[in-house]
N, C-alpha and C. Protein backbone atom coordinates (compact mmCIF):
# COMPACT_ATOMS: atom_id res chain seq x y z
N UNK A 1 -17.61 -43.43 78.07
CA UNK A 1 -18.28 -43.60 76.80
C UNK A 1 -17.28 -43.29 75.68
N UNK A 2 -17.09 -44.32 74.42
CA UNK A 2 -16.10 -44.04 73.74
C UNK A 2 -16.99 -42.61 72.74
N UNK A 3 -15.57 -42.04 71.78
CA UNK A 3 -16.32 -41.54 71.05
C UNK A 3 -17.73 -41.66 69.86
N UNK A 4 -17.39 -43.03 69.54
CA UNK A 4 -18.10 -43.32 68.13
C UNK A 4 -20.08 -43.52 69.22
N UNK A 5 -19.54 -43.86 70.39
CA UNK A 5 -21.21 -44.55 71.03
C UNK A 5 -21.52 -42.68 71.13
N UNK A 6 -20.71 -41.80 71.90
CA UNK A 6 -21.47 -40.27 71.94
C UNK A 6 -21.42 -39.33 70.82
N UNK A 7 -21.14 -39.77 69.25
CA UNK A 7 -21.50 -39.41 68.07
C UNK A 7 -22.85 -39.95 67.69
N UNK A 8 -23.22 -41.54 68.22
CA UNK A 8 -24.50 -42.20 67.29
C UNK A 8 -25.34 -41.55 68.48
N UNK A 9 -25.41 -41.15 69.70
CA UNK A 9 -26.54 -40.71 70.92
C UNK A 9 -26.83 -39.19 70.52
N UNK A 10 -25.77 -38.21 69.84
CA UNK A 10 -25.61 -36.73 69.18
C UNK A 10 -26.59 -36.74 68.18
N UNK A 11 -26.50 -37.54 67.23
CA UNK A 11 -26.85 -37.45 66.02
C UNK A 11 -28.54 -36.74 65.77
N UNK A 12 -29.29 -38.21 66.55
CA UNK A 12 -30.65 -38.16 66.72
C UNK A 12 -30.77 -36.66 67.15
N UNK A 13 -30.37 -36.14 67.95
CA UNK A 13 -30.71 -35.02 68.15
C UNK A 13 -31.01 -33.89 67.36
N UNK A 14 -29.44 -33.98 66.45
CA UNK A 14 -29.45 -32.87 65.76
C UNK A 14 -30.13 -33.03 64.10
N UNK A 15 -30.77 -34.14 64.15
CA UNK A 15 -31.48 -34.87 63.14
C UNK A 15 -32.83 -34.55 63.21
N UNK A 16 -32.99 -34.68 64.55
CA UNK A 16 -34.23 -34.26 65.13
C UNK A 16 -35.09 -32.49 64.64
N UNK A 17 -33.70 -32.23 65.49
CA UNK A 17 -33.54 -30.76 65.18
C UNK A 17 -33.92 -29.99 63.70
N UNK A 18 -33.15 -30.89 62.35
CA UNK A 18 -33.37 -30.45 62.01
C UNK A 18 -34.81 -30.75 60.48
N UNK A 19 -35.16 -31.73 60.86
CA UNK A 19 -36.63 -32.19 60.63
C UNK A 19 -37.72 -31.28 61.45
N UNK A 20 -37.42 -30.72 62.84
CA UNK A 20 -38.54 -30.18 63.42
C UNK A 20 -38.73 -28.76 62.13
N UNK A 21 -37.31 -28.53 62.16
CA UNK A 21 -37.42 -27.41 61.57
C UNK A 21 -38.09 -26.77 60.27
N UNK A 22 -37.75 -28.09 59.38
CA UNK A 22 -38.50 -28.30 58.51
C UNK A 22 -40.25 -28.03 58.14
N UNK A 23 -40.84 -28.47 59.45
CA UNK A 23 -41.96 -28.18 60.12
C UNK A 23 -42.21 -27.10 60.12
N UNK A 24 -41.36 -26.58 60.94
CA UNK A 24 -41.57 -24.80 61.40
C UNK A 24 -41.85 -24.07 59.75
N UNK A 25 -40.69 -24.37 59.21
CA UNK A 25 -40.62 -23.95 57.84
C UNK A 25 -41.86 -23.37 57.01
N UNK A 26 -42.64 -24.97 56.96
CA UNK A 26 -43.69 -25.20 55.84
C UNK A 26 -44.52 -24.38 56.81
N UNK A 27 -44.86 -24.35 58.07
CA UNK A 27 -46.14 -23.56 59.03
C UNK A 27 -45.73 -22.20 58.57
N UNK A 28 -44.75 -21.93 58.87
CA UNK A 28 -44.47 -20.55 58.84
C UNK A 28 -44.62 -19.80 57.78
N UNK A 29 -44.55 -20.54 55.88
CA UNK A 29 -44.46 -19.78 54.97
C UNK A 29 -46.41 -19.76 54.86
N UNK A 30 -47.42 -20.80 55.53
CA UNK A 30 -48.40 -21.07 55.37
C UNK A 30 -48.91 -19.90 56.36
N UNK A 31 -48.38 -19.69 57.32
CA UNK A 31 -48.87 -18.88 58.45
C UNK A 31 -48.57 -17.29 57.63
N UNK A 32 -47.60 -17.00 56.89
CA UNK A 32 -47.17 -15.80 55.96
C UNK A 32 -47.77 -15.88 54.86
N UNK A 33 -48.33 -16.58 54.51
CA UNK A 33 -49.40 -16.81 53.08
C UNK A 33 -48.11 -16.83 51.90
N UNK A 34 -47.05 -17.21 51.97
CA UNK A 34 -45.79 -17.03 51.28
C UNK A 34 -45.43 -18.43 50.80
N UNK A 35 -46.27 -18.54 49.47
CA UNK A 35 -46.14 -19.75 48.79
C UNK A 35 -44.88 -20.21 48.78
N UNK A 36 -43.44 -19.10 48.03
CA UNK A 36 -42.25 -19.99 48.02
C UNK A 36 -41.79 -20.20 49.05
N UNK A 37 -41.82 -19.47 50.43
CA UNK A 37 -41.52 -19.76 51.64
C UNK A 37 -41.57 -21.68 51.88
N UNK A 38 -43.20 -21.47 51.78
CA UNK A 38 -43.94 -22.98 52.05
C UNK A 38 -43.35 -24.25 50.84
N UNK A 39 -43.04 -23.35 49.97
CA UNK A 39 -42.25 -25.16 49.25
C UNK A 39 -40.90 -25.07 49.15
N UNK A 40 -40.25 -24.26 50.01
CA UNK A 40 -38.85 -24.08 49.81
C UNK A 40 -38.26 -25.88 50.35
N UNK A 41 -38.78 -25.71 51.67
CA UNK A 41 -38.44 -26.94 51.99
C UNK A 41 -38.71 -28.67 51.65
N UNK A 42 -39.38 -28.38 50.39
CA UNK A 42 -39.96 -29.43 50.08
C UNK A 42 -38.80 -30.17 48.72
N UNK A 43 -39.00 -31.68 48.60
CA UNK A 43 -37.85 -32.25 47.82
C UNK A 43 -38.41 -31.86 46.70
N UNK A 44 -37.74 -32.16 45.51
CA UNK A 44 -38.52 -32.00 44.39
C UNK A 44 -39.03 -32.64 43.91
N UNK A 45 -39.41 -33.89 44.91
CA UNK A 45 -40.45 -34.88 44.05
C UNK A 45 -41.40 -34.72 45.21
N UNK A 46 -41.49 -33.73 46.24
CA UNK A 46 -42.19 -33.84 47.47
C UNK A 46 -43.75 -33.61 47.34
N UNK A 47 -44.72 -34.01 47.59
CA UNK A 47 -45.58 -34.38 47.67
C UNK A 47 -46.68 -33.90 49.14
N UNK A 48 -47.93 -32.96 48.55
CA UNK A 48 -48.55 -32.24 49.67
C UNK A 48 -50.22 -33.34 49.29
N UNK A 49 -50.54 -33.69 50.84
CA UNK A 49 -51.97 -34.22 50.64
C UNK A 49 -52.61 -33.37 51.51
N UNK A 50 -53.44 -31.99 51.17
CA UNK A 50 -54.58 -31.39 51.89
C UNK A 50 -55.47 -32.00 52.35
N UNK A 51 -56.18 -31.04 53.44
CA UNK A 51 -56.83 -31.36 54.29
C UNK A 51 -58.40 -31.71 53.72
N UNK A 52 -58.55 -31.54 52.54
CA UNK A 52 -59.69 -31.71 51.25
C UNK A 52 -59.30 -33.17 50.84
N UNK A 53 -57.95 -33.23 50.94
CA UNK A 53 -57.91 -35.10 49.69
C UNK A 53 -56.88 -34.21 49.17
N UNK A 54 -57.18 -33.15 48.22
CA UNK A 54 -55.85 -32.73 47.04
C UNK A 54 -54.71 -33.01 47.36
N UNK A 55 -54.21 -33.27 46.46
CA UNK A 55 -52.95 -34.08 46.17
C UNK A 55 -52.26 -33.16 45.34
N UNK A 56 -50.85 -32.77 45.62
CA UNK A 56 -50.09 -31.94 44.61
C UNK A 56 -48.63 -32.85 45.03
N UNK A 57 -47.66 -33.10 43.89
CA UNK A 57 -46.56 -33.60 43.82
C UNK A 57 -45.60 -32.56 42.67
N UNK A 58 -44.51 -32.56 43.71
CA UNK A 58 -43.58 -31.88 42.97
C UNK A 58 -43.40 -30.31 43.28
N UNK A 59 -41.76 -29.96 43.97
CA UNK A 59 -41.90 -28.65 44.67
C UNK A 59 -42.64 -27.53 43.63
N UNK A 60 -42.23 -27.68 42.32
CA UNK A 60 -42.79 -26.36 41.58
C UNK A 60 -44.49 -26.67 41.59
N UNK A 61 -44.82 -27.64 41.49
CA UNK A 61 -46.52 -27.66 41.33
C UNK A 61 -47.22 -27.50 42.60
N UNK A 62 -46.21 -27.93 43.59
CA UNK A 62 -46.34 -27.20 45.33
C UNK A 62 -46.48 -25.64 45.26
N UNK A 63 -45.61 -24.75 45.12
CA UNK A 63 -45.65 -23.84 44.95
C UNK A 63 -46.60 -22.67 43.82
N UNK A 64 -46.71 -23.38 43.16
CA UNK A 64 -47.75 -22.84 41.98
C UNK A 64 -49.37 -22.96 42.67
N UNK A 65 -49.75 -24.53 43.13
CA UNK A 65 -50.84 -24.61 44.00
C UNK A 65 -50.92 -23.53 44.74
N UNK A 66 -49.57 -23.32 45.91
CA UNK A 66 -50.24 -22.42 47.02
C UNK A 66 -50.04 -20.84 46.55
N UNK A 67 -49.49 -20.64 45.24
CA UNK A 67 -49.70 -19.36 45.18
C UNK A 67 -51.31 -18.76 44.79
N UNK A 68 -51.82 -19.94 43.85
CA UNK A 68 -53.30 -20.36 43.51
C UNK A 68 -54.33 -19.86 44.87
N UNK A 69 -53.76 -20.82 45.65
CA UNK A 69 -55.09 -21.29 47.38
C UNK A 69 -54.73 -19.62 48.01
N UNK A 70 -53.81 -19.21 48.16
CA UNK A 70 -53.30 -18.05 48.98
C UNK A 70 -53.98 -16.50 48.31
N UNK A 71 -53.93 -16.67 46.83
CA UNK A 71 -54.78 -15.75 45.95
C UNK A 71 -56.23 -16.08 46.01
N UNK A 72 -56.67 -16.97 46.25
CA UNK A 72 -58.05 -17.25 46.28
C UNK A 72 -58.77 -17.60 47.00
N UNK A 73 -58.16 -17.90 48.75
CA UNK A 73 -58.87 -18.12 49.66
C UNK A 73 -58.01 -17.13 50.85
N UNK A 74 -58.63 -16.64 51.63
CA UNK A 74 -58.07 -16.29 53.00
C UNK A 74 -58.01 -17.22 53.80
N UNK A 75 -56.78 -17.84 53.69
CA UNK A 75 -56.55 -19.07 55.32
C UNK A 75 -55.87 -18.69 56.15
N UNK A 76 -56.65 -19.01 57.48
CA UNK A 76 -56.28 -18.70 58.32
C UNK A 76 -55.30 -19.30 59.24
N UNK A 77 -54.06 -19.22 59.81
CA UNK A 77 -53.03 -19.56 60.07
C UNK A 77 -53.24 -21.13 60.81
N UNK A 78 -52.17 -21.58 61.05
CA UNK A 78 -52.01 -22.68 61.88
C UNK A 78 -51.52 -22.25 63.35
N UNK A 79 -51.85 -23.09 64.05
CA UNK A 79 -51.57 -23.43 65.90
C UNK A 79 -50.93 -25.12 65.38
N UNK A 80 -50.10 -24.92 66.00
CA UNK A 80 -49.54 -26.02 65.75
C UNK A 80 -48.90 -26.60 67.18
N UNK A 81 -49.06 -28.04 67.82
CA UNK A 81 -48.10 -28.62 68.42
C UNK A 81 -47.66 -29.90 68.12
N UNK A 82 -46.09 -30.09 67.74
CA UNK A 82 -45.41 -31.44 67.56
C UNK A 82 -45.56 -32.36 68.87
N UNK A 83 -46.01 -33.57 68.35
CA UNK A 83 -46.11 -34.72 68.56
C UNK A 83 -44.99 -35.03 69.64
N UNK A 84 -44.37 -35.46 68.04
CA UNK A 84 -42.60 -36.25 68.29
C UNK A 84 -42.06 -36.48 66.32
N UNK A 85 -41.13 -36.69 66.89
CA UNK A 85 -40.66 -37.09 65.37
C UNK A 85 -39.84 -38.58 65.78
N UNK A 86 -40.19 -39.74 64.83
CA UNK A 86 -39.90 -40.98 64.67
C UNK A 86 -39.00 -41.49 63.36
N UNK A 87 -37.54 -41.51 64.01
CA UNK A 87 -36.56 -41.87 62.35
C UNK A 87 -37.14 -43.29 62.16
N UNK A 88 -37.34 -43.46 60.81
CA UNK A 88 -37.63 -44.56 60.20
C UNK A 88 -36.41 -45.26 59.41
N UNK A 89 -35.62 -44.47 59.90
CA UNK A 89 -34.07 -45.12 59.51
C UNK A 89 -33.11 -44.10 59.48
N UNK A 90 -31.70 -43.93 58.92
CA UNK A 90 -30.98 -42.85 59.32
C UNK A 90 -31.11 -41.93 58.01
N UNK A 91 -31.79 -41.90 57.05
CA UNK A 91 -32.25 -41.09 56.03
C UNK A 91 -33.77 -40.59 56.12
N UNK A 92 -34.38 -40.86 57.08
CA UNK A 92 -35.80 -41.00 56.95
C UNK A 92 -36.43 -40.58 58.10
N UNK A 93 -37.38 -39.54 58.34
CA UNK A 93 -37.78 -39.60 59.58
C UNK A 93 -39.42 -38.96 59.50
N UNK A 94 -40.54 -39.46 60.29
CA UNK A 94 -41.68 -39.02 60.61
C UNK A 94 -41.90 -38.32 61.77
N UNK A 95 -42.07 -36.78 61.19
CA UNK A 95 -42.70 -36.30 62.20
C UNK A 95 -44.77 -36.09 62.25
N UNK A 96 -44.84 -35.92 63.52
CA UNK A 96 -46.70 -36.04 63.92
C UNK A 96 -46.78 -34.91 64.80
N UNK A 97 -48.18 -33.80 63.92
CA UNK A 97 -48.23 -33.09 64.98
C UNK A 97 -49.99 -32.66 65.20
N UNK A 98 -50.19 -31.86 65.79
CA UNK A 98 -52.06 -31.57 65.48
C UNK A 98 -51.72 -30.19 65.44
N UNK A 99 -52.77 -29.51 64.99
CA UNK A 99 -53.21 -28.56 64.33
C UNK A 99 -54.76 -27.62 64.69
N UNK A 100 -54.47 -26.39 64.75
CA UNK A 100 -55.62 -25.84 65.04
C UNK A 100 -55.76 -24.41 64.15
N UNK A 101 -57.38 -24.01 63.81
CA UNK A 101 -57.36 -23.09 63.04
C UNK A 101 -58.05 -22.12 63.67
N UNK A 102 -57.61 -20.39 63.93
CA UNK A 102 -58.80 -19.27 64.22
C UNK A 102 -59.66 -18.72 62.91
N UNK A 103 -60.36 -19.35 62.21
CA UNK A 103 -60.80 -18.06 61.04
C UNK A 103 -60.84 -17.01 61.20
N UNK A 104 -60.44 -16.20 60.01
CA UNK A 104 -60.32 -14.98 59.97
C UNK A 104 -61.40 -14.55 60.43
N UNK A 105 -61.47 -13.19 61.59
CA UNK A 105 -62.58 -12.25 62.37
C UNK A 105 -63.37 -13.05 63.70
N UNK A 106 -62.38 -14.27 63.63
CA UNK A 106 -63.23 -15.13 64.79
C UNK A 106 -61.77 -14.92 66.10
N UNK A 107 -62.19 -15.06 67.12
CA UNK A 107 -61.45 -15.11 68.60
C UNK A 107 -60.92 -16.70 68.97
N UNK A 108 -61.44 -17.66 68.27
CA UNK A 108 -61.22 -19.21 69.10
C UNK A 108 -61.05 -19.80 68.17
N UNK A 109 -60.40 -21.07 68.59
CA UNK A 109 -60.14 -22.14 67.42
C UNK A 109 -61.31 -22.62 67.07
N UNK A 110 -61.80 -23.13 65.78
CA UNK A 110 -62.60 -24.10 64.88
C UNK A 110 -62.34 -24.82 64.84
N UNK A 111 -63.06 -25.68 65.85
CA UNK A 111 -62.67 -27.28 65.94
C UNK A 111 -63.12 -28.44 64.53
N UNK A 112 -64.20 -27.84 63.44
CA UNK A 112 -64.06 -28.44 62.59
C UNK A 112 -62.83 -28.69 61.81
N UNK A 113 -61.56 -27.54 61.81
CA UNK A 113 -60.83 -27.13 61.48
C UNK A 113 -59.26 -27.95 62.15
N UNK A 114 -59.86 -28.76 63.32
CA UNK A 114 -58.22 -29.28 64.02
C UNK A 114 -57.68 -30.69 62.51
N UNK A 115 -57.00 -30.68 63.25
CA UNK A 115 -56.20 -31.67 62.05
C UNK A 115 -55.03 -32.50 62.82
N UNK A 116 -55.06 -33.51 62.14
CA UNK A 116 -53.96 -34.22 62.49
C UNK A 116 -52.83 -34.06 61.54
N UNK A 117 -51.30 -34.14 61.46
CA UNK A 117 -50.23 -33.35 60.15
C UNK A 117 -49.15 -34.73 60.39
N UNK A 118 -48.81 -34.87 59.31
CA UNK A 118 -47.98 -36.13 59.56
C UNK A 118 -46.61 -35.30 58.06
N UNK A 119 -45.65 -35.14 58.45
CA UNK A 119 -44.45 -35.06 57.93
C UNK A 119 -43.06 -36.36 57.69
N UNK A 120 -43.34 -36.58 56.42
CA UNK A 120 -42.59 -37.04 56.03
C UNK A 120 -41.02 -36.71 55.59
N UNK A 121 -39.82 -36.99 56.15
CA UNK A 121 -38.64 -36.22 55.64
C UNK A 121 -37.68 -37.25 55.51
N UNK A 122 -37.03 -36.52 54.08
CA UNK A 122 -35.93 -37.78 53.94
C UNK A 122 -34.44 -36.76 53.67
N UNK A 123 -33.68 -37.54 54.03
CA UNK A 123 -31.82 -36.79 53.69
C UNK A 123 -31.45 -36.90 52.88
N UNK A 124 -31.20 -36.56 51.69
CA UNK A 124 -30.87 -36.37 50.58
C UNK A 124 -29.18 -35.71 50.26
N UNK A 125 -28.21 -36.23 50.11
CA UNK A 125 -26.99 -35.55 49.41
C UNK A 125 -26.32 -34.65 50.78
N UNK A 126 -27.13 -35.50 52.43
CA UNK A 126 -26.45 -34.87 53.53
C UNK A 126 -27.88 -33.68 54.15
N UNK A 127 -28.81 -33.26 53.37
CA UNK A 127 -29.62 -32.60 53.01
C UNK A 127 -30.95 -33.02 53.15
N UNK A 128 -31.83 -32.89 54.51
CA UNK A 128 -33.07 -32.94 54.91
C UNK A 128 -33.94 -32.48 53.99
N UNK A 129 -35.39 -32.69 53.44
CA UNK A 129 -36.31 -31.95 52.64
C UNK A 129 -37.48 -32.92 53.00
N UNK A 130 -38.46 -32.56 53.00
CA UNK A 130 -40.03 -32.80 52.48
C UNK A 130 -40.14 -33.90 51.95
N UNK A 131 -40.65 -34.97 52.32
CA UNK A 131 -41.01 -36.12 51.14
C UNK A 131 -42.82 -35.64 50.79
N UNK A 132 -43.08 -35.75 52.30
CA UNK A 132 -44.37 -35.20 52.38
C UNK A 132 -44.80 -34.53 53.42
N UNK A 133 -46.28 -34.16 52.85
CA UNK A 133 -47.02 -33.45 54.08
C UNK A 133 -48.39 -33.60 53.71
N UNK A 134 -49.26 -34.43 54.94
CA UNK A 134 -50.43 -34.59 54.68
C UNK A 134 -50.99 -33.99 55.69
N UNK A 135 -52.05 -33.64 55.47
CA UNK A 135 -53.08 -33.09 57.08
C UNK A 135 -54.80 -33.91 56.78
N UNK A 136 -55.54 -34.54 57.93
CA UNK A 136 -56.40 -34.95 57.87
C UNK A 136 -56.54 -34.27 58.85
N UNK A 137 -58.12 -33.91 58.51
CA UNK A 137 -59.04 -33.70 59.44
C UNK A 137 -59.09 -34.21 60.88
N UNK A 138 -59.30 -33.99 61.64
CA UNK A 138 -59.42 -34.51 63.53
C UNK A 138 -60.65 -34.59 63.50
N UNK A 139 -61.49 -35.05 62.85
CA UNK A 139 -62.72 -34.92 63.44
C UNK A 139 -63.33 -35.62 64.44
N UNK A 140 -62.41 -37.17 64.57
CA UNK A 140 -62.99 -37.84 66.02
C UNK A 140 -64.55 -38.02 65.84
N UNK A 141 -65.29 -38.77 64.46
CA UNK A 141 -66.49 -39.65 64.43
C UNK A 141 -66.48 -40.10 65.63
N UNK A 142 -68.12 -39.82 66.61
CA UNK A 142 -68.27 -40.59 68.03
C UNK A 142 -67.59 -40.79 68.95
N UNK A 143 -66.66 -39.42 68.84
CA UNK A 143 -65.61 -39.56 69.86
C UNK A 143 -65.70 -37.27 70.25
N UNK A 144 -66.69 -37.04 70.74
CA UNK A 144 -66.72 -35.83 70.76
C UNK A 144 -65.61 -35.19 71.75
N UNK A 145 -65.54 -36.30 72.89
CA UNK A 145 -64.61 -35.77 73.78
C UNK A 145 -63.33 -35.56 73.10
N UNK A 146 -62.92 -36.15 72.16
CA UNK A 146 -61.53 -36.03 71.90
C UNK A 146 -61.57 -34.95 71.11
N UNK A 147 -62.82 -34.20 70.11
CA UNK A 147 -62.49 -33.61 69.80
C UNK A 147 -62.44 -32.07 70.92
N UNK A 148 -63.04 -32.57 71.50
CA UNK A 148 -63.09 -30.83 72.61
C UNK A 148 -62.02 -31.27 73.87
N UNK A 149 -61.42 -32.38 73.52
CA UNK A 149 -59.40 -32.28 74.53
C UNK A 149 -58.86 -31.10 73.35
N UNK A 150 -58.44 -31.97 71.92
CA UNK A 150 -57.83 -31.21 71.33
C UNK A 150 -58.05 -30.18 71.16
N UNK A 151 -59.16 -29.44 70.58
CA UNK A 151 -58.81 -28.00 71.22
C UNK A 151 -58.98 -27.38 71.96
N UNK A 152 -59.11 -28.00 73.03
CA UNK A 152 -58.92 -27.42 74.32
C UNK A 152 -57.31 -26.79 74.49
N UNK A 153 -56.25 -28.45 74.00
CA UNK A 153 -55.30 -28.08 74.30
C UNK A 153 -54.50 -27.27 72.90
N UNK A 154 -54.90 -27.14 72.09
CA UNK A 154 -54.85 -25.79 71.03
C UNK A 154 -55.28 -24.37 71.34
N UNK A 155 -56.19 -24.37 71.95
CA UNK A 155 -56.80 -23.43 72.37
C UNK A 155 -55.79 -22.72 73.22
N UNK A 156 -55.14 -23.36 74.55
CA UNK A 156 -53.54 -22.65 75.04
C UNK A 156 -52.51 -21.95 74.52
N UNK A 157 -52.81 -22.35 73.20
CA UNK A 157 -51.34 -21.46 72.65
C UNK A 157 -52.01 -20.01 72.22
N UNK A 158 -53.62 -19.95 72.19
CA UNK A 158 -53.59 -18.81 71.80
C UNK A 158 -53.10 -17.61 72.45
């Protein structure tokens, strides 16, 4: 294998790598209730669609929101498992993952609460960030089984 073919087979990986991370990122400052944590990684034109519809664009109005939601609601962390992540070109990549919630003082996931999370990330100046992050609901209309797979298989990580 010459060099240039086991540089373009490397890449994805560490591209991969570091989009998952990105992920981890935004869960983790959300899972810490740590607003700047949660928009650190976001571009500055990056763009959050909650699991309500709300719509916030732009890392500082990202961050201002969740210092808002974090002062005024107790949320309860994420369970999270990635999908996969899909480059949509060599600047661009979608990651997909689902989502599960314990409310606070409860033992099990709230399956009203699963979600589907779709991450948007683009490279910027060499430099991965946030385009977006949306979460919809899982609710699976007429499809009950799917909703009691998913957290079933959420339910494992607890």
């Amino acid at each position: 294998m010459d060099g240039e073919t086991a540089r373009i087979r490397e890449a994805p990986s560490g591209d991969e790598a570091a989009v998952r991370e990105l992920y981890r990122h935004f869960i983790d400052g959300w899972n810490a209730r740590d607003a700047a944590a949660l928009a650190e990684p976001f571009a500055e034109d990056g763009e959050v669609i909650g699991f309500d519809g709300s719509q916030v664009a732009g890392q500082f109005a990202i961050l201002a929101n969740m210092v808002g939601l974090f002062a005024d609601h107790l949320t309860p962390p994420y369970l999270t498992i990635v999908r996969g992540v899909r480059f949509l070109g060599p600047d661009a990549a979608m990651l997909r993952a689902v989502a599960g919630m314990v409310p606070p003082g409860a033992t099990d996931i709230e399956p009203r609460l699963n979600a589907i999370q779709t991450l948007v990330a683009a490279r910027r100046n060499g430099t991965w960030r946030i385009a977006l992050v949306q979460t919809t609901p899982a609710q699976y209309h007429g499809h009950p089984e799917l909703v009691e797979s998913l957290t079933a298989e959420l339910r494992a990580l607890l």
